[in-house]
C-alpha atoms as a PDB file:
ATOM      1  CA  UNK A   1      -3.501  16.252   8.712  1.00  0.00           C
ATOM      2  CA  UNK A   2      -6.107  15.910   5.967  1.00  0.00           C
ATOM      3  CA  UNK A   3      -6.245  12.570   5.067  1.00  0.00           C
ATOM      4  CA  UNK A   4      -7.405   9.926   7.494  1.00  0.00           C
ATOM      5  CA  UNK A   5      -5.340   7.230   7.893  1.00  0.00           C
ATOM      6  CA  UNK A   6      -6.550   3.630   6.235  1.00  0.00           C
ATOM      7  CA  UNK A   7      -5.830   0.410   8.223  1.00  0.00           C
ATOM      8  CA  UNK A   8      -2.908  -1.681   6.404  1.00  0.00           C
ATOM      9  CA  UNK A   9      -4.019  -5.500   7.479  1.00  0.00           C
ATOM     10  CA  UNK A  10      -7.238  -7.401   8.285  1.00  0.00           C
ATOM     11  CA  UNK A  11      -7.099  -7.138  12.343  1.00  0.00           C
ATOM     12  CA  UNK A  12      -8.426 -11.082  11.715  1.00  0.00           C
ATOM     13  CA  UNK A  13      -6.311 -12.721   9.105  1.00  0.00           C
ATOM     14  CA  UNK A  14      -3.830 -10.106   8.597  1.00  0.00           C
ATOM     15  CA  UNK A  15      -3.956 -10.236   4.479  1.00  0.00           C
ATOM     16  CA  UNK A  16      -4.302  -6.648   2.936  1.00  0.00           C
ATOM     17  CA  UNK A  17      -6.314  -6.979   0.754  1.00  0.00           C
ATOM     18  CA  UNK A  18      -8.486  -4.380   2.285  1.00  0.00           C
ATOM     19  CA  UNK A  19     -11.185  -2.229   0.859  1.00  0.00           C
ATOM     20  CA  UNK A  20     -13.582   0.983   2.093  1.00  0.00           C
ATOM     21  CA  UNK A  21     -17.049  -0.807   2.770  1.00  0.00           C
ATOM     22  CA  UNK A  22     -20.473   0.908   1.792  1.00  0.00           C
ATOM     23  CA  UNK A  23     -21.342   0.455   5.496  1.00  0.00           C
ATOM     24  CA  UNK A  24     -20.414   4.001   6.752  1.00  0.00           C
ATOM     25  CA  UNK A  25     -17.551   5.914   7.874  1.00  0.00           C
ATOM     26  CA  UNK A  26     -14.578   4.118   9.105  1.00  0.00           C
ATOM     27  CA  UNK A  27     -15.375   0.274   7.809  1.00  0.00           C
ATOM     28  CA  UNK A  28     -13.578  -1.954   5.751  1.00  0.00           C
ATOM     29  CA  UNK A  29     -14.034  -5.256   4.073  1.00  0.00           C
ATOM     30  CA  UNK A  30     -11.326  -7.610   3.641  1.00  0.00           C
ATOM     31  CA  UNK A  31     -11.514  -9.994   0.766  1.00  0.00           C
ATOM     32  CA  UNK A  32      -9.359 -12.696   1.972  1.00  0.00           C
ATOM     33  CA  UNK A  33     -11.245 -13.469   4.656  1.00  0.00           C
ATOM     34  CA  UNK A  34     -14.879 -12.103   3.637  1.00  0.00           C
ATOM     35  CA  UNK A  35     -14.818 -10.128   7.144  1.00  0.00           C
ATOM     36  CA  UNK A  36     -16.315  -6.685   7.648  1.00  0.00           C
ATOM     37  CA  UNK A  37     -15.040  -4.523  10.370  1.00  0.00           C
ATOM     38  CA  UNK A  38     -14.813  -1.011  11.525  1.00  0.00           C
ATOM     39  CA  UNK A  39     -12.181   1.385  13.115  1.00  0.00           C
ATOM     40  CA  UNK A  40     -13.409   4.343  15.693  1.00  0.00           C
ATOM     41  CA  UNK A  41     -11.306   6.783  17.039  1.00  0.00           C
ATOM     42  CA  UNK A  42     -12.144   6.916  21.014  1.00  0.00           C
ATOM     43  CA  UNK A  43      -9.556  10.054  21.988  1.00  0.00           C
ATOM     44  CA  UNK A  44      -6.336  11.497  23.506  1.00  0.00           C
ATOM     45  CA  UNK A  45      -5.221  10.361  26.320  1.00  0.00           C
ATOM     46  CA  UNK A  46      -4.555  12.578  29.168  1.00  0.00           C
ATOM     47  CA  UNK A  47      -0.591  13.305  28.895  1.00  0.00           C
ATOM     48  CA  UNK A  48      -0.370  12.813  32.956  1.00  0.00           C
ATOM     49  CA  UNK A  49      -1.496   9.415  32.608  1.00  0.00           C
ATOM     50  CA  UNK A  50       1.501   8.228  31.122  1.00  0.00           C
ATOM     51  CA  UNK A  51       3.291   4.427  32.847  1.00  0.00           C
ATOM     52  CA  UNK A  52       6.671   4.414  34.028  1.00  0.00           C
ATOM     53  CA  UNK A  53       8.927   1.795  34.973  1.00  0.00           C
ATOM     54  CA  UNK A  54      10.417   0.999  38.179  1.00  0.00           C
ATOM     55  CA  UNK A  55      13.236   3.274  37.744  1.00  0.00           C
ATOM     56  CA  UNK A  56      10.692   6.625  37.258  1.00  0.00           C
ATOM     57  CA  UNK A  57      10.945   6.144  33.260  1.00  0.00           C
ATOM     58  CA  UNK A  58       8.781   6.697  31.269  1.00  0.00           C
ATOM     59  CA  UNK A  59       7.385   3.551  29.256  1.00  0.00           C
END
């Protein structure tokens, strides 16, 4: 993968008009509802960790 992935709606107001902000790596500005917010990728999770139902499937 080369490309980082972009967000596709204001977490907010939803709209889409979203754009890369000047603030650094990872934050966007949406214009419909003047917001400014940023997106950080914390990890993998462990695969072991995973939640099953009631019947031993997994979720």
């Amino acid at each position: 993968m080369s490309e980082r992935a972009a967000p596709f709606y204001c977490p907010y107001c939803g709209d889409e008009d979203l754009r890369p902000s000047e603030q650094g790596h990872g934050a966007w500005e949406c214009a419909a509802c003047n917001r400014a917010f940023q997106l950080k990728f914390l990890g993998l999770l462990a695969r072991g960790l995973q939640q099953t139902d009631a019947g031993g499937e997994e979720i």
